[in-house]
PDB file of N, CA and C in Angstrom:
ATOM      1  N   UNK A   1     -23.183 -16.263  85.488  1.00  0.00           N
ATOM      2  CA  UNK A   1     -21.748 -16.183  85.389  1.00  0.00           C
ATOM      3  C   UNK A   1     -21.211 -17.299  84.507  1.00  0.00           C
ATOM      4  N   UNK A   2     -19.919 -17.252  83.999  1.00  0.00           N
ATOM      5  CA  UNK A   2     -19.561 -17.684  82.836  1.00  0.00           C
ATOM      6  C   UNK A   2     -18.752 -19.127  83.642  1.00  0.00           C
ATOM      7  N   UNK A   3     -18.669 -20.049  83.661  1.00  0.00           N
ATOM      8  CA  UNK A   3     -18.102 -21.491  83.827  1.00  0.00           C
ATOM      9  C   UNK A   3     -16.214 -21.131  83.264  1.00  0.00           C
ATOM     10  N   UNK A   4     -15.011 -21.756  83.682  1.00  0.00           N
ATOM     11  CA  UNK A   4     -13.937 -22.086  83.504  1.00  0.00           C
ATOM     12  C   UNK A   4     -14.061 -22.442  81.970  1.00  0.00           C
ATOM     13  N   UNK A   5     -14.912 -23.400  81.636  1.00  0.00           N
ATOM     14  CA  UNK A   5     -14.851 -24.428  80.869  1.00  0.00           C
ATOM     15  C   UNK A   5     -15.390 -23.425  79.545  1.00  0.00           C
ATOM     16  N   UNK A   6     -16.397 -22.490  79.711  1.00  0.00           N
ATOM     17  CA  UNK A   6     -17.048 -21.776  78.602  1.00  0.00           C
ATOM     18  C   UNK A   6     -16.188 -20.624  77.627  1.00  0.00           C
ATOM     19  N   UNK A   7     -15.866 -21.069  76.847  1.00  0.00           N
ATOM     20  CA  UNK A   7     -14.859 -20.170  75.877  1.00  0.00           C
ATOM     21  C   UNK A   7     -14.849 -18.730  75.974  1.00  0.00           C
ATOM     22  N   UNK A   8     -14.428 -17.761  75.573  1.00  0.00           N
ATOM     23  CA  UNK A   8     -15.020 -16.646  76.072  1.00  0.00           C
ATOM     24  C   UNK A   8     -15.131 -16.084  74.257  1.00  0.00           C
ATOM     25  N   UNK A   9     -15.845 -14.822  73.908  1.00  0.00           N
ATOM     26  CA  UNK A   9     -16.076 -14.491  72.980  1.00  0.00           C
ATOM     27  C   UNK A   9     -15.092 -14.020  72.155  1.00  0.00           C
ATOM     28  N   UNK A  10     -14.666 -14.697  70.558  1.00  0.00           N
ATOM     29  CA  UNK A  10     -13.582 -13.894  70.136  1.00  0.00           C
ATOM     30  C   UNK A  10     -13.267 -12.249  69.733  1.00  0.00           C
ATOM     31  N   UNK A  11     -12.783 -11.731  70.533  1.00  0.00           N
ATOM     32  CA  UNK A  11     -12.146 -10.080  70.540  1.00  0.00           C
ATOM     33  C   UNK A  11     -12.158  -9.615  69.321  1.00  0.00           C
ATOM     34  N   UNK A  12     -12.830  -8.624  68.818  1.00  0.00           N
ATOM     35  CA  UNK A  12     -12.855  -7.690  67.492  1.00  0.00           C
ATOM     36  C   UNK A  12     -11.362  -7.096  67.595  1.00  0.00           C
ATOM     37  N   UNK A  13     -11.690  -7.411  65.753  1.00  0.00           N
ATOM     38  CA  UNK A  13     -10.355  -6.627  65.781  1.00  0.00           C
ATOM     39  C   UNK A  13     -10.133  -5.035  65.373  1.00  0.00           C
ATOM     40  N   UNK A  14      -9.048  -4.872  65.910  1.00  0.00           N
ATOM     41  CA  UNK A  14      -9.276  -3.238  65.609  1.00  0.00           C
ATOM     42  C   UNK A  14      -8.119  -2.873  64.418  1.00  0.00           C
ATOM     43  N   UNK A  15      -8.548  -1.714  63.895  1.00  0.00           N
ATOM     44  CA  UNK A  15      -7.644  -1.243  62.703  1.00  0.00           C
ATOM     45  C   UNK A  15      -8.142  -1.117  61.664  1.00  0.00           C
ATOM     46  N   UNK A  16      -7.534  -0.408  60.843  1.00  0.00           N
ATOM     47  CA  UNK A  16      -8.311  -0.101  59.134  1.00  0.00           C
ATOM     48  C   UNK A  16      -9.108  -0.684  58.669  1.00  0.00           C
ATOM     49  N   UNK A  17      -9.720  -0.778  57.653  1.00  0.00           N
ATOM     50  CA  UNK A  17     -10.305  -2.098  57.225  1.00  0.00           C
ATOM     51  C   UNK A  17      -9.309  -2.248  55.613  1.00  0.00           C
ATOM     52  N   UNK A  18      -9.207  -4.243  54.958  1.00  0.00           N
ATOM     53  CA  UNK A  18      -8.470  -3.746  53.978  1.00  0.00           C
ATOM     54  C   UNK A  18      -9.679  -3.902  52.622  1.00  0.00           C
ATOM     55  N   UNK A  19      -9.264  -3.872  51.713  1.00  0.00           N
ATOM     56  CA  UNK A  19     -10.356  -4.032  50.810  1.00  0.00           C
ATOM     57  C   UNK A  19      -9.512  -4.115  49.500  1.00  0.00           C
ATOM     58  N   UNK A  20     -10.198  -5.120  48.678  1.00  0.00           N
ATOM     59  CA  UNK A  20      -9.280  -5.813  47.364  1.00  0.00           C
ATOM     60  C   UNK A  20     -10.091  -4.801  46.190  1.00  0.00           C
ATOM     61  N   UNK A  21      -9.540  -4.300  45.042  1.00  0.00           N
ATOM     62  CA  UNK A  21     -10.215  -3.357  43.791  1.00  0.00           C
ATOM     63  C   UNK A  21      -9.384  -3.737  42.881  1.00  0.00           C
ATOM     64  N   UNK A  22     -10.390  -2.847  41.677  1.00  0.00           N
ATOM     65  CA  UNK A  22      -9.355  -2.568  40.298  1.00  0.00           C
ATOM     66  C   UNK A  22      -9.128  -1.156  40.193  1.00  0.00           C
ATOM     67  N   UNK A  23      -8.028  -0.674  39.803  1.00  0.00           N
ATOM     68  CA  UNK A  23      -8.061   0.316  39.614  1.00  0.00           C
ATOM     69  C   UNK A  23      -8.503   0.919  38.092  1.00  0.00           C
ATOM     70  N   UNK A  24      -9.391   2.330  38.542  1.00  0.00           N
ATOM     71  CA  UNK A  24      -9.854   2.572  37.156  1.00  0.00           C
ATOM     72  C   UNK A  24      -9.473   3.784  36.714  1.00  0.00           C
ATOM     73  N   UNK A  25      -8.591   4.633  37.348  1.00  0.00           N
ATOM     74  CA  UNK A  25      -8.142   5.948  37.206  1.00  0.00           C
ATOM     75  C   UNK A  25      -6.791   5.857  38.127  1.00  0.00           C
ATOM     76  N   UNK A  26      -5.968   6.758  37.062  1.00  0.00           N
ATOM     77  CA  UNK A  26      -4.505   6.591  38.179  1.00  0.00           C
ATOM     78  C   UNK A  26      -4.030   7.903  37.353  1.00  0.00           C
ATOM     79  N   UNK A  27      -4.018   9.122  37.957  1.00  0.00           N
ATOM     80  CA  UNK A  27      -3.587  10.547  37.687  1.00  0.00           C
ATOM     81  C   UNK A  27      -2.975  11.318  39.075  1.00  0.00           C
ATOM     82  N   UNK A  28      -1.877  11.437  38.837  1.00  0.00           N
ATOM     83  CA  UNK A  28      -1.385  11.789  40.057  1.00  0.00           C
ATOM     84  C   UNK A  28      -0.443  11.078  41.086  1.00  0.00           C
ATOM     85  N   UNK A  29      -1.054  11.872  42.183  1.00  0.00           N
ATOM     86  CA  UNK A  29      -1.080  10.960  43.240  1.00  0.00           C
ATOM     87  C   UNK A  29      -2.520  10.507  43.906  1.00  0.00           C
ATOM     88  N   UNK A  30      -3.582  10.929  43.069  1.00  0.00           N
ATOM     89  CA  UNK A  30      -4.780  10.146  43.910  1.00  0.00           C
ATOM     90  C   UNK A  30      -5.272   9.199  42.227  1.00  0.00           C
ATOM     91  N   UNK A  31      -5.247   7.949  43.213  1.00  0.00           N
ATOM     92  CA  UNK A  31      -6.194   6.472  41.894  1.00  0.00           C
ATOM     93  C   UNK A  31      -7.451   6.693  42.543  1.00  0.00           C
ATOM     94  N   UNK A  32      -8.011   6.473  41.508  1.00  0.00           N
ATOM     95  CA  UNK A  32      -9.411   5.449  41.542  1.00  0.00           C
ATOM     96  C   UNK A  32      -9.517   4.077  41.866  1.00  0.00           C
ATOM     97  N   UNK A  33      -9.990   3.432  42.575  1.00  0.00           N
ATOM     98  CA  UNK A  33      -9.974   1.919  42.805  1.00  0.00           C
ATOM     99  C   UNK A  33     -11.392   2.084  43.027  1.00  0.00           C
ATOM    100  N   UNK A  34     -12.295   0.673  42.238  1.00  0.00           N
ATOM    101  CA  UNK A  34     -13.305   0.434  42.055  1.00  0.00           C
ATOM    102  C   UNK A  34     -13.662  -1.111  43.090  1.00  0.00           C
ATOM    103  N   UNK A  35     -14.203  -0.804  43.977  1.00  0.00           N
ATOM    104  CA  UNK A  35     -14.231  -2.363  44.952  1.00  0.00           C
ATOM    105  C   UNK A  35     -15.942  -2.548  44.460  1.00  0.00           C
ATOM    106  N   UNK A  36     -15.999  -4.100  44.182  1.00  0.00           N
ATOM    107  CA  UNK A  36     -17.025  -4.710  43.953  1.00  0.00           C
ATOM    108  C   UNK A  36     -17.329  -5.962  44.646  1.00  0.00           C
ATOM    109  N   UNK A  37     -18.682  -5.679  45.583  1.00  0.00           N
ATOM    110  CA  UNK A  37     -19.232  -6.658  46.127  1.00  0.00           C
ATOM    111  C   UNK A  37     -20.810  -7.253  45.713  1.00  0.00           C
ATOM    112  N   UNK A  38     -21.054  -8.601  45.993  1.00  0.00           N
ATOM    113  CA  UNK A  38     -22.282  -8.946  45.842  1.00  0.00           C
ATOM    114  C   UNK A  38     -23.278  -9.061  47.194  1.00  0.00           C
ATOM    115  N   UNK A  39     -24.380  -8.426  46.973  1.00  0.00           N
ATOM    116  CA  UNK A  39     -25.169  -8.304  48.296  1.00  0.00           C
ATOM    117  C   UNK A  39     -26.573  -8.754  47.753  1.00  0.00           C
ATOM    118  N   UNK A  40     -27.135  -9.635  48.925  1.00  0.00           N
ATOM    119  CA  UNK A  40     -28.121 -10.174  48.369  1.00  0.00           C
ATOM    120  C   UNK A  40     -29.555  -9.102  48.601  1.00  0.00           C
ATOM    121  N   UNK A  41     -30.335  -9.034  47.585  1.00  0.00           N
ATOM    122  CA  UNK A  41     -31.613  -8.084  47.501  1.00  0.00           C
ATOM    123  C   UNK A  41     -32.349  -7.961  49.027  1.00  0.00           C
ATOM    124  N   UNK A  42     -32.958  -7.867  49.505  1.00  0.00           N
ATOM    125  CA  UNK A  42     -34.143  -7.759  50.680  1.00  0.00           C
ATOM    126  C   UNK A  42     -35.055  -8.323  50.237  1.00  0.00           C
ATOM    127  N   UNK A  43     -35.506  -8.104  49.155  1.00  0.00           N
ATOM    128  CA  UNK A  43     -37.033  -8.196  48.526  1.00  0.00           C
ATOM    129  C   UNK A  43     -37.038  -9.643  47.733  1.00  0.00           C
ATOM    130  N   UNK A  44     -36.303  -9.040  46.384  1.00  0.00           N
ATOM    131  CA  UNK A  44     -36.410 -10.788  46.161  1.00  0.00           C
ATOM    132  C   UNK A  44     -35.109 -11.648  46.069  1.00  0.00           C
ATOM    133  N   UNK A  45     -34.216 -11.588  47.029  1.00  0.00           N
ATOM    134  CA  UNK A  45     -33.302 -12.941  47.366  1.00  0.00           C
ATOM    135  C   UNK A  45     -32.028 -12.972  46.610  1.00  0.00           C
ATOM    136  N   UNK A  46     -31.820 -12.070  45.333  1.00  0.00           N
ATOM    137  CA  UNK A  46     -31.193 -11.940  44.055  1.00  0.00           C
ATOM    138  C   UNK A  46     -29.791 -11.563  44.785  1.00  0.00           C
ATOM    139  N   UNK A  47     -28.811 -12.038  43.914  1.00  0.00           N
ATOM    140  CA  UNK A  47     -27.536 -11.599  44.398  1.00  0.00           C
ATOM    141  C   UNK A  47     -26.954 -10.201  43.531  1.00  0.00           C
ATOM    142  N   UNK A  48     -26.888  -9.075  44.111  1.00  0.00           N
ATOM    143  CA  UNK A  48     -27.168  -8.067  43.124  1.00  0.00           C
ATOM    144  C   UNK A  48     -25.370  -7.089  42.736  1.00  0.00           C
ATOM    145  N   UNK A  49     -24.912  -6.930  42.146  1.00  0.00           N
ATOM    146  CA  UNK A  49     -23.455  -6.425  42.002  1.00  0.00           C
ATOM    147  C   UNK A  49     -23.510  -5.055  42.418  1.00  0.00           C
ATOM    148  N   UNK A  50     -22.870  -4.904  43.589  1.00  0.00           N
ATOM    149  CA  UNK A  50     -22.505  -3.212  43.588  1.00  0.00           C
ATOM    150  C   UNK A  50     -21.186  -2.762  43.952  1.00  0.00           C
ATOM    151  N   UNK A  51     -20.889  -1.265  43.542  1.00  0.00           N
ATOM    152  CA  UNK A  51     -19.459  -1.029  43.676  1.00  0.00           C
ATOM    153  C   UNK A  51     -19.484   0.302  44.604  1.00  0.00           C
ATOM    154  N   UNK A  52     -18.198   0.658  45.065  1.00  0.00           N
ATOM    155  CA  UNK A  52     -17.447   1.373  45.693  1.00  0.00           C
ATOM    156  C   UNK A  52     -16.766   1.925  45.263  1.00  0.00           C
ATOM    157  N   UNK A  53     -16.664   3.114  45.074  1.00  0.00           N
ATOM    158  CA  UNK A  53     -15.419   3.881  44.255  1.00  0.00           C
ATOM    159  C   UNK A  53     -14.390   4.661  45.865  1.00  0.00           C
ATOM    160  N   UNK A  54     -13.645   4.097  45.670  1.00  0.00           N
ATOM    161  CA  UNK A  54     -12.230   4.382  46.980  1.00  0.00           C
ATOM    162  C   UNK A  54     -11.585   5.361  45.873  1.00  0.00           C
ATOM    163  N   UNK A  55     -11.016   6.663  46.632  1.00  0.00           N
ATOM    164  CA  UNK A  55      -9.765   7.540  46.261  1.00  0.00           C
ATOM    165  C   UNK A  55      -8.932   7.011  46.986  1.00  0.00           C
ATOM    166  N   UNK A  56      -7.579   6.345  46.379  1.00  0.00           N
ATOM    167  CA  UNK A  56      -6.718   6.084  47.146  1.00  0.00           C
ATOM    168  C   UNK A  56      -5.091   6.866  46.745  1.00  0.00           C
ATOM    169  N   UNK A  57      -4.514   6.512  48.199  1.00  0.00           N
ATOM    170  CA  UNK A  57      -3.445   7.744  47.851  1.00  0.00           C
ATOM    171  C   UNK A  57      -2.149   6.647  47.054  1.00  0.00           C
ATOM    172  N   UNK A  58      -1.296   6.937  46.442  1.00  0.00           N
ATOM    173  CA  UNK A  58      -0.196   6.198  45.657  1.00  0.00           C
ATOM    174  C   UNK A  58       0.994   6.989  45.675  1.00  0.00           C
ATOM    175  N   UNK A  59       1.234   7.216  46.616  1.00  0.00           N
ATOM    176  CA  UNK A  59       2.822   8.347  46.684  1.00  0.00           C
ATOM    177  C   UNK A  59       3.940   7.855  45.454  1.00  0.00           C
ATOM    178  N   UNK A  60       3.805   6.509  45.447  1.00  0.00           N
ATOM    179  CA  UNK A  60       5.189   6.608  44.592  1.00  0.00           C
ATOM    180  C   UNK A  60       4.589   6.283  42.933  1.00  0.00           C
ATOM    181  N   UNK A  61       3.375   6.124  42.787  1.00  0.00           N
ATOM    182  CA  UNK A  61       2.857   6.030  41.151  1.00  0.00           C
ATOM    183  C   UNK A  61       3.276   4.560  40.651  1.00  0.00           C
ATOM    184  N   UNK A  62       3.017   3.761  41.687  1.00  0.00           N
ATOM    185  CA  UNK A  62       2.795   2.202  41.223  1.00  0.00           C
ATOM    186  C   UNK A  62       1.909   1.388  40.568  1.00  0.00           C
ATOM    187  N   UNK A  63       0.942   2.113  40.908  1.00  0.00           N
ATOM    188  CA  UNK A  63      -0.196   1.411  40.292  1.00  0.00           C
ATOM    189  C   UNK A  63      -0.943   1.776  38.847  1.00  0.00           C
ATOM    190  N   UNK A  64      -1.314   1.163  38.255  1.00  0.00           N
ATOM    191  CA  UNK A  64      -1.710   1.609  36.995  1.00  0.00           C
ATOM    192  C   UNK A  64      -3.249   1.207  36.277  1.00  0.00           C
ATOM    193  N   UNK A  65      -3.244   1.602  35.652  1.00  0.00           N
ATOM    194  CA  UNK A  65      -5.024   1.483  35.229  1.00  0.00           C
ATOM    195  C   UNK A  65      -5.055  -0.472  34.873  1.00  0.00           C
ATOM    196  N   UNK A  66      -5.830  -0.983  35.491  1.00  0.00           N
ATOM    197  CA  UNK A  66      -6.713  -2.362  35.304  1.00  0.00           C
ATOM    198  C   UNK A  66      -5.942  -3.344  36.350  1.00  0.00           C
ATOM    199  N   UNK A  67      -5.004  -2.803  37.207  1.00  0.00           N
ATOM    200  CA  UNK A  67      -4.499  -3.079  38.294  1.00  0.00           C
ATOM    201  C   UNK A  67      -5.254  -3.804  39.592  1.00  0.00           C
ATOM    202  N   UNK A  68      -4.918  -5.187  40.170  1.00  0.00           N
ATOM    203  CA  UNK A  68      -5.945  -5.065  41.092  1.00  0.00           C
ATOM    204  C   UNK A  68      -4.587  -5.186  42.251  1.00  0.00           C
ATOM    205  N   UNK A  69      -5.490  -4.040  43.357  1.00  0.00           N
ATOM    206  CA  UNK A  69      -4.926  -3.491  44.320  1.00  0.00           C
ATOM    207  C   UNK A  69      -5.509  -3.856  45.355  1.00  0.00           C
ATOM    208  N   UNK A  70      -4.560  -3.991  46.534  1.00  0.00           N
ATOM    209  CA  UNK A  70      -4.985  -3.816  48.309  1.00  0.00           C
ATOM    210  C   UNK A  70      -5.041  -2.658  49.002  1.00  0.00           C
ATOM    211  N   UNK A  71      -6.105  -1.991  49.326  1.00  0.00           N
ATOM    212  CA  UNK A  71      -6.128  -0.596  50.239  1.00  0.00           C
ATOM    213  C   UNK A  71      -6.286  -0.727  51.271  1.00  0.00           C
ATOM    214  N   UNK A  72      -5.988   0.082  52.296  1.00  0.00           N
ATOM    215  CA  UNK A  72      -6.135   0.097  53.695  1.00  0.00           C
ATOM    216  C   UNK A  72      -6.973   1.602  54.169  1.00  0.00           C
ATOM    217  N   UNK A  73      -7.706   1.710  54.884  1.00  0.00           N
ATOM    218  CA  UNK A  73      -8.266   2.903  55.365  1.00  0.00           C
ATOM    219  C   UNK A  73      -7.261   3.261  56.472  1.00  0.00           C
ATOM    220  N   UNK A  74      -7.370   5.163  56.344  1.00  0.00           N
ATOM    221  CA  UNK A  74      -6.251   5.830  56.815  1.00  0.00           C
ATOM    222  C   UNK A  74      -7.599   7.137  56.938  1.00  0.00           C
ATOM    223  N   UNK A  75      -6.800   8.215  57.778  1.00  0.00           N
ATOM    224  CA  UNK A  75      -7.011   9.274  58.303  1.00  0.00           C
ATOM    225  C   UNK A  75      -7.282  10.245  56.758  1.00  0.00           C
ATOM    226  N   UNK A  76      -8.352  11.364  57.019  1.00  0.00           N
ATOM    227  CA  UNK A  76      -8.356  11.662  55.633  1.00  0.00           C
ATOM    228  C   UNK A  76      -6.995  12.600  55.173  1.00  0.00           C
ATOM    229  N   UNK A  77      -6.961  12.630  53.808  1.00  0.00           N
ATOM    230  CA  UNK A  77      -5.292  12.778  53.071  1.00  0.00           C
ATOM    231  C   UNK A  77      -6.005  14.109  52.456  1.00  0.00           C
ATOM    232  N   UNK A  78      -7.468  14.297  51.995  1.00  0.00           N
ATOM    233  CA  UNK A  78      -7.702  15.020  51.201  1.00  0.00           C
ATOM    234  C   UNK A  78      -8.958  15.375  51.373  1.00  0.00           C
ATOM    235  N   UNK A  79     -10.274  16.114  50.294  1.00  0.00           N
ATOM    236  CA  UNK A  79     -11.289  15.957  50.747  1.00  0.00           C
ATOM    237  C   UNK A  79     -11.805  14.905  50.247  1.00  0.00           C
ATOM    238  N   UNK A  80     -11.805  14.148  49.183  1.00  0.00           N
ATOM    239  CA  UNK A  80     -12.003  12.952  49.438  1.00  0.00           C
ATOM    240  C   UNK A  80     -11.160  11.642  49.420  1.00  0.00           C
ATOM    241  N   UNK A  81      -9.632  11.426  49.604  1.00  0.00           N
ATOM    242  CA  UNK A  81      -9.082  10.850  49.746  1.00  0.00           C
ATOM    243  C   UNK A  81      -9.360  10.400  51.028  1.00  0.00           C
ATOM    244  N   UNK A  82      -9.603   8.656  51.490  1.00  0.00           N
ATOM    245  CA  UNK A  82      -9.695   8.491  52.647  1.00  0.00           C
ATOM    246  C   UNK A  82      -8.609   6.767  53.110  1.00  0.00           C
ATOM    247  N   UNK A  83      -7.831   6.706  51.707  1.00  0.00           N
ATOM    248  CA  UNK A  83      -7.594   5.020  51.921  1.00  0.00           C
ATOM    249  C   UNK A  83      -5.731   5.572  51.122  1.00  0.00           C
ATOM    250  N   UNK A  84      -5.194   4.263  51.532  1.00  0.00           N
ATOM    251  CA  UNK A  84      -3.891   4.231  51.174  1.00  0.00           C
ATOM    252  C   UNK A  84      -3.803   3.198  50.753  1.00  0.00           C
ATOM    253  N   UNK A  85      -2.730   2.960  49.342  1.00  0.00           N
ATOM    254  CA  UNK A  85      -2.506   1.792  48.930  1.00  0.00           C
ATOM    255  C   UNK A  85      -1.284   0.540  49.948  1.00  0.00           C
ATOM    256  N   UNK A  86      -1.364   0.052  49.875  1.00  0.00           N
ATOM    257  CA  UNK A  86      -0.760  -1.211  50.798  1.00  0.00           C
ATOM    258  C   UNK A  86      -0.034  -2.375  49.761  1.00  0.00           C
ATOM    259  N   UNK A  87      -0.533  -2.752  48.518  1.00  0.00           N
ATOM    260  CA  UNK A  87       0.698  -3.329  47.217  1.00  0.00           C
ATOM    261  C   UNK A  87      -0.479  -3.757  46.153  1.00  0.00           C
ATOM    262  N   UNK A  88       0.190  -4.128  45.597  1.00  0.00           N
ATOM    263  CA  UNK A  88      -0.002  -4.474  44.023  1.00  0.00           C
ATOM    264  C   UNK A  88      -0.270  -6.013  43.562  1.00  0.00           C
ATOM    265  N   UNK A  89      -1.439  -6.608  43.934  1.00  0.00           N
ATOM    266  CA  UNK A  89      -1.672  -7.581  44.098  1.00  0.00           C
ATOM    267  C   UNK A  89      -1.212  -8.619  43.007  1.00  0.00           C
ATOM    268  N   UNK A  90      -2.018  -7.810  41.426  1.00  0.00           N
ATOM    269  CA  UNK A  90      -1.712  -8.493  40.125  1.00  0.00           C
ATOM    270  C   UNK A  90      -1.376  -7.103  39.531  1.00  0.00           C
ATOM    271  N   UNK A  91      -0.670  -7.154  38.298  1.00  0.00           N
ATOM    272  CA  UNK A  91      -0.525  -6.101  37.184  1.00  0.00           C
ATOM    273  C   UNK A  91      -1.733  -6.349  36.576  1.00  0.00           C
ATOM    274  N   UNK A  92      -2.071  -5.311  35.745  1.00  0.00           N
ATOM    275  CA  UNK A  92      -2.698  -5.745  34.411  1.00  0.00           C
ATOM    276  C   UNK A  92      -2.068  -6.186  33.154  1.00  0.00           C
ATOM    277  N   UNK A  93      -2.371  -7.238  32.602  1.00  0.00           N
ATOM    278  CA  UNK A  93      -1.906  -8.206  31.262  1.00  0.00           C
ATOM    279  C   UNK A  93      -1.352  -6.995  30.807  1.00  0.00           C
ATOM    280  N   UNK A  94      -2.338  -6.058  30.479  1.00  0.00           N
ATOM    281  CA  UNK A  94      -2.336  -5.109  29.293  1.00  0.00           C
ATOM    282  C   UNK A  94      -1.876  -3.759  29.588  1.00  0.00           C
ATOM    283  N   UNK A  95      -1.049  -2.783  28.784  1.00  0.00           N
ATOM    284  CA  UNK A  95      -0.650  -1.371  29.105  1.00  0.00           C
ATOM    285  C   UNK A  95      -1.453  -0.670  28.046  1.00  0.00           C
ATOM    286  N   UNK A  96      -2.048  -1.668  27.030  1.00  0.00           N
ATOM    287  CA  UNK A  96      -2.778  -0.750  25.601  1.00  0.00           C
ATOM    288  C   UNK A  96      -3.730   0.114  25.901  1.00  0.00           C
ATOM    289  N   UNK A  97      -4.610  -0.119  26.886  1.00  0.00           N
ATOM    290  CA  UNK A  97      -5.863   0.456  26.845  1.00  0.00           C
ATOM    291  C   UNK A  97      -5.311   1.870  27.938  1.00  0.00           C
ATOM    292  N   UNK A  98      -4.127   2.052  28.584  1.00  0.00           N
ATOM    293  CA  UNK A  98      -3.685   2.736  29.596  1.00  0.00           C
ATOM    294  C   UNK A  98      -4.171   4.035  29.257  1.00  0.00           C
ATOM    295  N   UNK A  99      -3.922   4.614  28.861  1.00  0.00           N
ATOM    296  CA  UNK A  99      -4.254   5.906  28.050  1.00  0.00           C
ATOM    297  C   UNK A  99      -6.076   6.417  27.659  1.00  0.00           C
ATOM    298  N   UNK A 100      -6.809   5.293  27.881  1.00  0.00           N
ATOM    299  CA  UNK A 100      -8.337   5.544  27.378  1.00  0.00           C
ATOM    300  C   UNK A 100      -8.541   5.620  29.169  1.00  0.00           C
ATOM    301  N   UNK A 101      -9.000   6.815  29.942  1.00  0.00           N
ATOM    302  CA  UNK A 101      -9.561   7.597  30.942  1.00  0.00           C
ATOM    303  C   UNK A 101     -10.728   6.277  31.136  1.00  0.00           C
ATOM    304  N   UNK A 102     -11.124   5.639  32.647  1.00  0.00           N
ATOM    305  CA  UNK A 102     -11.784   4.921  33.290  1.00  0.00           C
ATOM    306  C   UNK A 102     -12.466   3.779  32.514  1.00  0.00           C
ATOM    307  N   UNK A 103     -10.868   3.068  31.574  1.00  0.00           N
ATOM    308  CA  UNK A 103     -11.703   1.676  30.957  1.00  0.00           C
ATOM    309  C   UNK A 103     -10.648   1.015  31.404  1.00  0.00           C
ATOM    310  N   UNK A 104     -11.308  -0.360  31.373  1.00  0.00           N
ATOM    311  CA  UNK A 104     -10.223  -1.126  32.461  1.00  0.00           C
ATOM    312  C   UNK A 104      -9.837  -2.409  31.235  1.00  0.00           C
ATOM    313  N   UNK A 105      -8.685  -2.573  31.706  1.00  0.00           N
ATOM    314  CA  UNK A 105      -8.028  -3.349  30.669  1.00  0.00           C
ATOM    315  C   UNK A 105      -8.378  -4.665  30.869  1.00  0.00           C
ATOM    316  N   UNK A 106      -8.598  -5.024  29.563  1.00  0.00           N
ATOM    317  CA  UNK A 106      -9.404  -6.564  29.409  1.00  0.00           C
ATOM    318  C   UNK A 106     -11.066  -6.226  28.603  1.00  0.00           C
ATOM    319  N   UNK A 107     -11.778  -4.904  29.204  1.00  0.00           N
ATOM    320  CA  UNK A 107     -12.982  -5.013  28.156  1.00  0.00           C
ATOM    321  C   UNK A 107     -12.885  -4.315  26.717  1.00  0.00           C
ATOM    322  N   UNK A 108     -13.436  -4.805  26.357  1.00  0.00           N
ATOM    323  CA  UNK A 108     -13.410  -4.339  24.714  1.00  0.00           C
ATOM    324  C   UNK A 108     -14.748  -3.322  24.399  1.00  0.00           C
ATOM    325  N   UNK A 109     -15.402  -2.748  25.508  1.00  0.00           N
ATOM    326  CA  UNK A 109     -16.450  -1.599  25.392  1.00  0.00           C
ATOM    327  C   UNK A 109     -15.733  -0.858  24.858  1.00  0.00           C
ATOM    328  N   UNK A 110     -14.312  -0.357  25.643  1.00  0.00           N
ATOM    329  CA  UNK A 110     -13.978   0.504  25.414  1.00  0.00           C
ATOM    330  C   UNK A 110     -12.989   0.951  23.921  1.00  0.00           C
ATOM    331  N   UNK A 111     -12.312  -0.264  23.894  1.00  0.00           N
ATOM    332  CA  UNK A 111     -11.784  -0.119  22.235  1.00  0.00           C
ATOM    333  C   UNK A 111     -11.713   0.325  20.964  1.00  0.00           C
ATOM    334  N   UNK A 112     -11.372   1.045  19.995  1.00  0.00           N
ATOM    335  CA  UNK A 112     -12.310   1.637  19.588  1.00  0.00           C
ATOM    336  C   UNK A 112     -12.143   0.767  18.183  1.00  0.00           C
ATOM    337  N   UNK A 113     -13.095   0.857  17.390  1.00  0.00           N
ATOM    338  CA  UNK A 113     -13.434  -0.342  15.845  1.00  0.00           C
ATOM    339  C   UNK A 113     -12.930   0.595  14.953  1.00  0.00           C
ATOM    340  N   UNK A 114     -12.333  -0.410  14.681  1.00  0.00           N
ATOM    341  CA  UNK A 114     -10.966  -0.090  12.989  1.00  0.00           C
ATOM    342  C   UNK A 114     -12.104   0.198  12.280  1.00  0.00           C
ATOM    343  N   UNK A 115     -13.554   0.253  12.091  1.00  0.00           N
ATOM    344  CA  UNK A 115     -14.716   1.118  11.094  1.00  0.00           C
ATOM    345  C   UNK A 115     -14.425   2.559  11.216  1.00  0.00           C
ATOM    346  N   UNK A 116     -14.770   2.867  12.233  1.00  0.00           N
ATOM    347  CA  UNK A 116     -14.670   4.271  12.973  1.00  0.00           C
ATOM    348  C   UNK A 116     -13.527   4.933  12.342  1.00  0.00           C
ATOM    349  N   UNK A 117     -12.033   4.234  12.354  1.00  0.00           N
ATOM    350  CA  UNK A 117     -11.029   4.821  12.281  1.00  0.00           C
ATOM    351  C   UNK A 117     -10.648   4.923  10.425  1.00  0.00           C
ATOM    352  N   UNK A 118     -11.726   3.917  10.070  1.00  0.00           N
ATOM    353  CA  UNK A 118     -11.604   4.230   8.062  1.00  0.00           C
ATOM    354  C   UNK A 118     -12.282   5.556   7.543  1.00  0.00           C
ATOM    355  N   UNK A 119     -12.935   6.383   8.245  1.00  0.00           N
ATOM    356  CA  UNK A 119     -13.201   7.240   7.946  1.00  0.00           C
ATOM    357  C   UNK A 119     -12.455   8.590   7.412  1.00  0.00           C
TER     358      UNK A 119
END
């Protein structure tokens, strides 16, 4: 039995879970948000990058491509919609790249070279 004096265990919490992304698609009312975590290997120790692709819902069309966003998990909206947006953490710098389909503003993969376009 547990003593007066012995703390007792802190209580889980209950409710959604939230989770920080970028967004990499925003058509509609369902975004793309891309969540990226580092998890370390099993085998050899390495800290290895992997992502999450969340459908999240955006009723009012706030969010925009290279956006990093707060989601919350919710009841499903769709067949794969399963998360709701909750706000708009940062904008993205940039609106240029808005228009090029799942490139996120800031890389220059996606850009396209004034060579290409002398043709």
């Amino acid at each position: 039995m547990a003593d007066a004096t012995t703390p007792a265990a802190p209580a889980k919490s209950t409710g959604p879970r939230h989770l920080t992304g970028i967004v990499t698609r925003d058509k509609n009312l369902k975004t793309r948000v891309e969540v990226t975590r580092s998890v370390r290997h099993p085998k050899y120790g390495k800290y290895v990058k992997q992502r999450t692709i969340c459908y999240v819902h955006d009723e009012n069309n706030e969010s925009h491509l290279g956006d990093t966003v707060e989601i919350a998990e919710s009841r499903p909206l769709s067949r794969t919609k399963r998360w709701t947006l909750v706000r708009i953490v940062t904008k993205s710098p940039s609106r240029t790249l808005s228009k090029l389909e799942g490139a996120v503003a800031g890389s220059d993969a996606a850009a396209p070279t004034p060579a290409a376009d002398a043709k």
